[in-house]
PDB file of N, CA and C in Angstrom:
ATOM      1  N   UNK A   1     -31.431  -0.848  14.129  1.00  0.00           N
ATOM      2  CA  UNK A   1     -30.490   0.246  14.031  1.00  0.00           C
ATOM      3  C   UNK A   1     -29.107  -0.180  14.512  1.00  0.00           C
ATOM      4  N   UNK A   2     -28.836  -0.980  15.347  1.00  0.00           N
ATOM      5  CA  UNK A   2     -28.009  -1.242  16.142  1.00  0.00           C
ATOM      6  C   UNK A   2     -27.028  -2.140  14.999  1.00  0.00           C
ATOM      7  N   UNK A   3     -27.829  -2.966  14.308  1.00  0.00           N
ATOM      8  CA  UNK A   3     -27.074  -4.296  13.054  1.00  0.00           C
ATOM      9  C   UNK A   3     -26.226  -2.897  12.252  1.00  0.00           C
ATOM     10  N   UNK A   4     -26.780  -2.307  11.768  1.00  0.00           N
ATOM     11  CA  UNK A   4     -25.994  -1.060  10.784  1.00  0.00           C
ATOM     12  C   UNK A   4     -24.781  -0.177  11.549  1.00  0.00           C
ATOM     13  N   UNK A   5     -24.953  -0.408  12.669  1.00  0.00           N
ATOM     14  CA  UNK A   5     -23.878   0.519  13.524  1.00  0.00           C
ATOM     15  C   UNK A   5     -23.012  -0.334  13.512  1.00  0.00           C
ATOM     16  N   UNK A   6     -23.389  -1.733  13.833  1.00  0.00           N
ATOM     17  CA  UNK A   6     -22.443  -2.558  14.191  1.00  0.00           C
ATOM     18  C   UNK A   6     -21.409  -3.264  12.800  1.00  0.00           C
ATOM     19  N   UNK A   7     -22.397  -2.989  11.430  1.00  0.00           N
ATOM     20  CA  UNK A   7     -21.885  -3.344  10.456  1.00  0.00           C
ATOM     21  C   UNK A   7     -20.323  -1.933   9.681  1.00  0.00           C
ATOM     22  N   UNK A   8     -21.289  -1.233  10.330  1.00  0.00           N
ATOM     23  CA  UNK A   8     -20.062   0.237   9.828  1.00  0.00           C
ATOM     24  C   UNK A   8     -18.982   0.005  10.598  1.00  0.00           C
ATOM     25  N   UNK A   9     -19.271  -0.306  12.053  1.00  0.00           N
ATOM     26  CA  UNK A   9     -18.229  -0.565  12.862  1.00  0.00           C
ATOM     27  C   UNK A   9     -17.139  -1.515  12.418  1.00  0.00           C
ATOM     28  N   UNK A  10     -17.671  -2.724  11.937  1.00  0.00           N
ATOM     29  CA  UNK A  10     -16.658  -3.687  11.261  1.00  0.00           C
ATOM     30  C   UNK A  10     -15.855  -3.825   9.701  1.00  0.00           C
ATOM     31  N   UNK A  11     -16.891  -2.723   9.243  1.00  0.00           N
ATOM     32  CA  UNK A  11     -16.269  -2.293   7.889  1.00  0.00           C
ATOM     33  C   UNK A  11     -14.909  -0.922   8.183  1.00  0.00           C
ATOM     34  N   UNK A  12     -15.295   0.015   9.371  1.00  0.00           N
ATOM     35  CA  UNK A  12     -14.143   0.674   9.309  1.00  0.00           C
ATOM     36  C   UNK A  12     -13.258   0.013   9.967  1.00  0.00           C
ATOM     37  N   UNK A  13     -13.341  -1.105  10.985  1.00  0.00           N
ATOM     38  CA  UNK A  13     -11.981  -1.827  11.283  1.00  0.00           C
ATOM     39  C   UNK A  13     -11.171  -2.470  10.280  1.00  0.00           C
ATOM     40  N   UNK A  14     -12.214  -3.100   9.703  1.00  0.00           N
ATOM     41  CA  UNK A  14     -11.180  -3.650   8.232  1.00  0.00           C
ATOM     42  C   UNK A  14     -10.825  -2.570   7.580  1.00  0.00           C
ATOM     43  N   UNK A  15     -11.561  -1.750   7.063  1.00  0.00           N
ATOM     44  CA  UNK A  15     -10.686  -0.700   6.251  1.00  0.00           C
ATOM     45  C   UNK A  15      -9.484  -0.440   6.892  1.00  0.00           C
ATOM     46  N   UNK A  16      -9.218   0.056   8.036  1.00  0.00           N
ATOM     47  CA  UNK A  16      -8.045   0.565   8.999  1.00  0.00           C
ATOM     48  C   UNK A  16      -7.034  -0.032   8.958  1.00  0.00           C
ATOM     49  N   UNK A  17      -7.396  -1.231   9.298  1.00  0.00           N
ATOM     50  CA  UNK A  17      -6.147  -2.612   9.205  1.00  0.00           C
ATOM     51  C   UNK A  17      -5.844  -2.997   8.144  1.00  0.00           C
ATOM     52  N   UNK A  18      -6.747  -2.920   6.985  1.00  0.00           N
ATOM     53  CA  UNK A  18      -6.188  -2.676   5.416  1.00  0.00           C
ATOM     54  C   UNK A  18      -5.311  -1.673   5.310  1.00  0.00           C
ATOM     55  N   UNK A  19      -5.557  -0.587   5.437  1.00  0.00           N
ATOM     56  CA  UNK A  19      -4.847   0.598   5.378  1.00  0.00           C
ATOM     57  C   UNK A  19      -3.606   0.588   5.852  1.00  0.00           C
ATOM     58  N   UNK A  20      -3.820   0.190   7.448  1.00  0.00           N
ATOM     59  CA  UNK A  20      -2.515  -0.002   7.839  1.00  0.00           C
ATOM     60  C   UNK A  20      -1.425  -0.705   7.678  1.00  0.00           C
ATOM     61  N   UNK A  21      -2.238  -1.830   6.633  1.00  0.00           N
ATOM     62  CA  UNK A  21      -1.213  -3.082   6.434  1.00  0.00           C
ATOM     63  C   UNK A  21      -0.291  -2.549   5.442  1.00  0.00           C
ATOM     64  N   UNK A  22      -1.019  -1.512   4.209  1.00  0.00           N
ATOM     65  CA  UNK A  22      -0.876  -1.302   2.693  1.00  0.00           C
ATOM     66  C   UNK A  22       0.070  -0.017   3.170  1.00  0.00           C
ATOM     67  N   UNK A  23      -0.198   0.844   4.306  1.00  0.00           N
ATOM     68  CA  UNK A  23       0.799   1.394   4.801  1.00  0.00           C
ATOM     69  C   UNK A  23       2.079   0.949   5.266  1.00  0.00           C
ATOM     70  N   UNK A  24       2.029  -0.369   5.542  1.00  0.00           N
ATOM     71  CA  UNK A  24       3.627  -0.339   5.850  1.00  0.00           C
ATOM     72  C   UNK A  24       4.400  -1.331   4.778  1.00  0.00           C
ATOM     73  N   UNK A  25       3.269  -1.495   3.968  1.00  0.00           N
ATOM     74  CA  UNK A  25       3.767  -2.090   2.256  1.00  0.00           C
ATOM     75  C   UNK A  25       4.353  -0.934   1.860  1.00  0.00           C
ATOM     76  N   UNK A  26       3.818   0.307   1.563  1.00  0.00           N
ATOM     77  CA  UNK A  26       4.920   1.166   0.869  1.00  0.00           C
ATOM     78  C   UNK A  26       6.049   2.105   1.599  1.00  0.00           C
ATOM     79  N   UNK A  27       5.864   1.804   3.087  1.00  0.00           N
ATOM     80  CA  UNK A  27       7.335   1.535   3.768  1.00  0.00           C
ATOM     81  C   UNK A  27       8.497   0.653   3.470  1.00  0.00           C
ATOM     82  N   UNK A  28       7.940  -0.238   3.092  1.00  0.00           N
ATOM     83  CA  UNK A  28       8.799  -1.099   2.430  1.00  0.00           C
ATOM     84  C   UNK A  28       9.282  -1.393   1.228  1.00  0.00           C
ATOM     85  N   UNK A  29       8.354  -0.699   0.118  1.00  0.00           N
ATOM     86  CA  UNK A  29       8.597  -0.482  -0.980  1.00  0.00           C
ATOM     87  C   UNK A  29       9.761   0.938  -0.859  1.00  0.00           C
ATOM     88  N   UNK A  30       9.708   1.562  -0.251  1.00  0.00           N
ATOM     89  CA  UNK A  30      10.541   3.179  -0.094  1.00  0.00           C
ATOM     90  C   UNK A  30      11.695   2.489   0.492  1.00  0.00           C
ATOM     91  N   UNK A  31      12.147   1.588   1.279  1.00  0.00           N
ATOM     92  CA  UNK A  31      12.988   1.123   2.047  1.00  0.00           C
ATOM     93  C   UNK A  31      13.929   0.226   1.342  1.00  0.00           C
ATOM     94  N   UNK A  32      13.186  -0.468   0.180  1.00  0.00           N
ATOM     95  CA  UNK A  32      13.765  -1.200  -0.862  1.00  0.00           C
ATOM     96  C   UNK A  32      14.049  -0.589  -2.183  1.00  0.00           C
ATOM     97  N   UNK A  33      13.928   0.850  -2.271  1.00  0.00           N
ATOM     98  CA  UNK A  33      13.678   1.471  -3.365  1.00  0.00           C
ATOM     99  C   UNK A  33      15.477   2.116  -2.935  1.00  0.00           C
ATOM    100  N   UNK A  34      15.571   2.040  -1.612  1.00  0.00           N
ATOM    101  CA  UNK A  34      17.427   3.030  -1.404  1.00  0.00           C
ATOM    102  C   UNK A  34      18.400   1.446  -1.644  1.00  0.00           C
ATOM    103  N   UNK A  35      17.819   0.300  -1.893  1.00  0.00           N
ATOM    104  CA  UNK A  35      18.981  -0.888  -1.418  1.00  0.00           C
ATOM    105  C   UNK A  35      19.027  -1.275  -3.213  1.00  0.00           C
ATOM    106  N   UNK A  36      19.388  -2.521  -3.694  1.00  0.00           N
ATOM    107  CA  UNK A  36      19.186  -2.934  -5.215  1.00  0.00           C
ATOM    108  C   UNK A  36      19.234  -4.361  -4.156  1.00  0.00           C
ATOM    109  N   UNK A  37      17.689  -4.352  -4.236  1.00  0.00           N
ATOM    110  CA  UNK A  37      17.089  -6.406  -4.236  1.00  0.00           C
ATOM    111  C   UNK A  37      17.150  -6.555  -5.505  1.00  0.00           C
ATOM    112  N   UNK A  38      17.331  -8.259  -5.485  1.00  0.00           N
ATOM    113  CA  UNK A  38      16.863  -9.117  -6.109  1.00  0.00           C
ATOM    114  C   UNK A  38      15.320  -8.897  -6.611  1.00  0.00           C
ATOM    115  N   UNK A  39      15.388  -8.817  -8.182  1.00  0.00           N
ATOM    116  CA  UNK A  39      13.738  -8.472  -8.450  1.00  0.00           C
ATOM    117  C   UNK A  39      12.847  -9.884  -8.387  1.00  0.00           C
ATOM    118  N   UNK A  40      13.409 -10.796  -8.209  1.00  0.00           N
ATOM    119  CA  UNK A  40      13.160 -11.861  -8.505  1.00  0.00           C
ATOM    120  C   UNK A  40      12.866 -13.087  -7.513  1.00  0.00           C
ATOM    121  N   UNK A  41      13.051 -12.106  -6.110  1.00  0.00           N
ATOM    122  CA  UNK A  41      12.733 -12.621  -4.849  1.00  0.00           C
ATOM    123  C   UNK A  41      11.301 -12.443  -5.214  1.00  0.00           C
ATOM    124  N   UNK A  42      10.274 -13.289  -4.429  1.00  0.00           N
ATOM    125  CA  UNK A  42       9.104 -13.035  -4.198  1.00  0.00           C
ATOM    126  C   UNK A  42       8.576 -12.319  -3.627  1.00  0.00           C
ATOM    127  N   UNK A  43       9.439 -11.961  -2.178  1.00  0.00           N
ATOM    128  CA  UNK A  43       8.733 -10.951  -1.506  1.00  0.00           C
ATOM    129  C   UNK A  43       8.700  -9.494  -2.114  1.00  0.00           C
ATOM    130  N   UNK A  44       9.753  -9.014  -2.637  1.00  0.00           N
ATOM    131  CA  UNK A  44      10.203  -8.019  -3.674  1.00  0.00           C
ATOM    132  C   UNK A  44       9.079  -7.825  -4.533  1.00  0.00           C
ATOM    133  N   UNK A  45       9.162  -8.811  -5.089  1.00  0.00           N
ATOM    134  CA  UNK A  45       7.805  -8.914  -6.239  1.00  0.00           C
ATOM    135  C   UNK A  45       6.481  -8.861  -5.803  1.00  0.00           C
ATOM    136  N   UNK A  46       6.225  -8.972  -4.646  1.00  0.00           N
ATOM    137  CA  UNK A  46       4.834  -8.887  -3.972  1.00  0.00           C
ATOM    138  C   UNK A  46       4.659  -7.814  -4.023  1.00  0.00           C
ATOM    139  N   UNK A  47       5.367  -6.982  -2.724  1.00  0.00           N
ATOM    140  CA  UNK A  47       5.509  -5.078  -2.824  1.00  0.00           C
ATOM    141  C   UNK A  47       5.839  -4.714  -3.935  1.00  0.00           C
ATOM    142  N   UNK A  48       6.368  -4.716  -5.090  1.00  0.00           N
ATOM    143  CA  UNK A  48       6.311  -4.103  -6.255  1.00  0.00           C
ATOM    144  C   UNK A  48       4.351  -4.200  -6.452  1.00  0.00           C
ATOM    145  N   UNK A  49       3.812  -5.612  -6.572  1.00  0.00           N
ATOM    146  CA  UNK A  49       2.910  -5.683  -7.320  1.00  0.00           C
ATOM    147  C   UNK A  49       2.036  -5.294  -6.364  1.00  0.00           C
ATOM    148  N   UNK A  50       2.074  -5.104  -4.980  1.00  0.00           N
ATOM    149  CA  UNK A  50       1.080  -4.171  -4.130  1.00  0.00           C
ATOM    150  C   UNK A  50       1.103  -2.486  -4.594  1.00  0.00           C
ATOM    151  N   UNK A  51       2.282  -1.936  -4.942  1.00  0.00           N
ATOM    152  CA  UNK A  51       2.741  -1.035  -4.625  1.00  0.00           C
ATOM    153  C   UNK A  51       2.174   0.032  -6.301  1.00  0.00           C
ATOM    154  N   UNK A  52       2.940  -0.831  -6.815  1.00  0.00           N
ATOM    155  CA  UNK A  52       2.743   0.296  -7.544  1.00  0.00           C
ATOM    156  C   UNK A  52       1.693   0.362  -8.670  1.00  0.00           C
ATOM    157  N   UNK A  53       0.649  -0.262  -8.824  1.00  0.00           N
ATOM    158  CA  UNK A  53      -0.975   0.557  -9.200  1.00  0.00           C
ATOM    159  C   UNK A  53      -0.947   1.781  -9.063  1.00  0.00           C
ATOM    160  N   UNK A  54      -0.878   1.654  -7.210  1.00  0.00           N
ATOM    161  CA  UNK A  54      -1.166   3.093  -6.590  1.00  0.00           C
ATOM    162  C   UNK A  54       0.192   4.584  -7.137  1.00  0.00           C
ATOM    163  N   UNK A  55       1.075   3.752  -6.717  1.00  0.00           N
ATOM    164  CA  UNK A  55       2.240   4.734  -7.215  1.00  0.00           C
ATOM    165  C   UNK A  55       2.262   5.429  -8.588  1.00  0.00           C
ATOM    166  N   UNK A  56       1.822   4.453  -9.148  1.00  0.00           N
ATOM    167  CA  UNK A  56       1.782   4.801 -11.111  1.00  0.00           C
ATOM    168  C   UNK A  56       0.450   6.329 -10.805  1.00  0.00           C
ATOM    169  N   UNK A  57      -0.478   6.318 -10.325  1.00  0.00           N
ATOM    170  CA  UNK A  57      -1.168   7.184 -10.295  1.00  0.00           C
ATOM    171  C   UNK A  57      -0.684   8.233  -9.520  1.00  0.00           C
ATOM    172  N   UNK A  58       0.125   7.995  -8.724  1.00  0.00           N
ATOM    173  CA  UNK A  58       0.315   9.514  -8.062  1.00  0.00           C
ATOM    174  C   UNK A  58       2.006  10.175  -8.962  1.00  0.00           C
ATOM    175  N   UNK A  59       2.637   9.077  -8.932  1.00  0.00           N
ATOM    176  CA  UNK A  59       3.816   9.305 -10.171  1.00  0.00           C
ATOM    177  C   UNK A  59       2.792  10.482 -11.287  1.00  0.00           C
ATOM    178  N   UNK A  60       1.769   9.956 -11.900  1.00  0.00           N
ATOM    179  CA  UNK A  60       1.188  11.251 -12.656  1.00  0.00           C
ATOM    180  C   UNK A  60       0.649  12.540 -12.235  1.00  0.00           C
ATOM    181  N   UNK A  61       0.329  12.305 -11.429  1.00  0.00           N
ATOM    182  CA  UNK A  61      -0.014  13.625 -10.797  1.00  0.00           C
ATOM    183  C   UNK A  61       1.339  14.671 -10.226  1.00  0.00           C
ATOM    184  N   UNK A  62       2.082  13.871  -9.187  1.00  0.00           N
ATOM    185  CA  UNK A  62       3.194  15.229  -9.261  1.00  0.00           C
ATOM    186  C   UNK A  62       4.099  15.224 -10.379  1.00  0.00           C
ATOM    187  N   UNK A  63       4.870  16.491 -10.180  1.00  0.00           N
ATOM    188  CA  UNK A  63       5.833  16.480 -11.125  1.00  0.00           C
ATOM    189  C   UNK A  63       6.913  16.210 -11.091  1.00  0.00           C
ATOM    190  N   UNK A  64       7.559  15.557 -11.682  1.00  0.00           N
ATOM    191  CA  UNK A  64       9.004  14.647 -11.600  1.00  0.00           C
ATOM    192  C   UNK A  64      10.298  15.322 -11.676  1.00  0.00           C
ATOM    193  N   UNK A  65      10.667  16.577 -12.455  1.00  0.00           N
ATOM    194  CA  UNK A  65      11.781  17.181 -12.316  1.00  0.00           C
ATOM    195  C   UNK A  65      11.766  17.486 -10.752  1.00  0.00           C
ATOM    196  N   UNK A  66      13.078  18.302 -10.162  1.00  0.00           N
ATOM    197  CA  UNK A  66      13.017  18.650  -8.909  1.00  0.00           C
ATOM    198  C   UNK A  66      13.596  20.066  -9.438  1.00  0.00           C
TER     199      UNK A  66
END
């Protein structure tokens, strides 16, 4: 019983620290979204290509006029 506690235990730490990492990826994507980078930097291009999978799906769901 104890192996399964201990396995959930290490699956929600990674999840968390995933989370948290991918959280401050689209801090940075929002942070680079007010400046005009270079698209062509790599790091730029990383957070774009972290970023927006997720974004494209929620971009559909709300609605875009204001």
């Amino acid at each position: 019983m104890f192996v399964i506690g201990y396995f959930l235990n290490a699956l929600a730490t990674v999840l968390d620290y995933g989370l948290g990492f991918y959280m401050w990826v689209v801090i940075a994507h929002a942070v680079l979204s007010w400046v005009s980078p270079d698209p062509y930097n790599p790091i730029v291009r990383f957070i774009h290509n972290m970023t927006e999978p997720v974004l494209c799906r929620v971009r559909r769901w709300l609605p875009f006029g204001f």
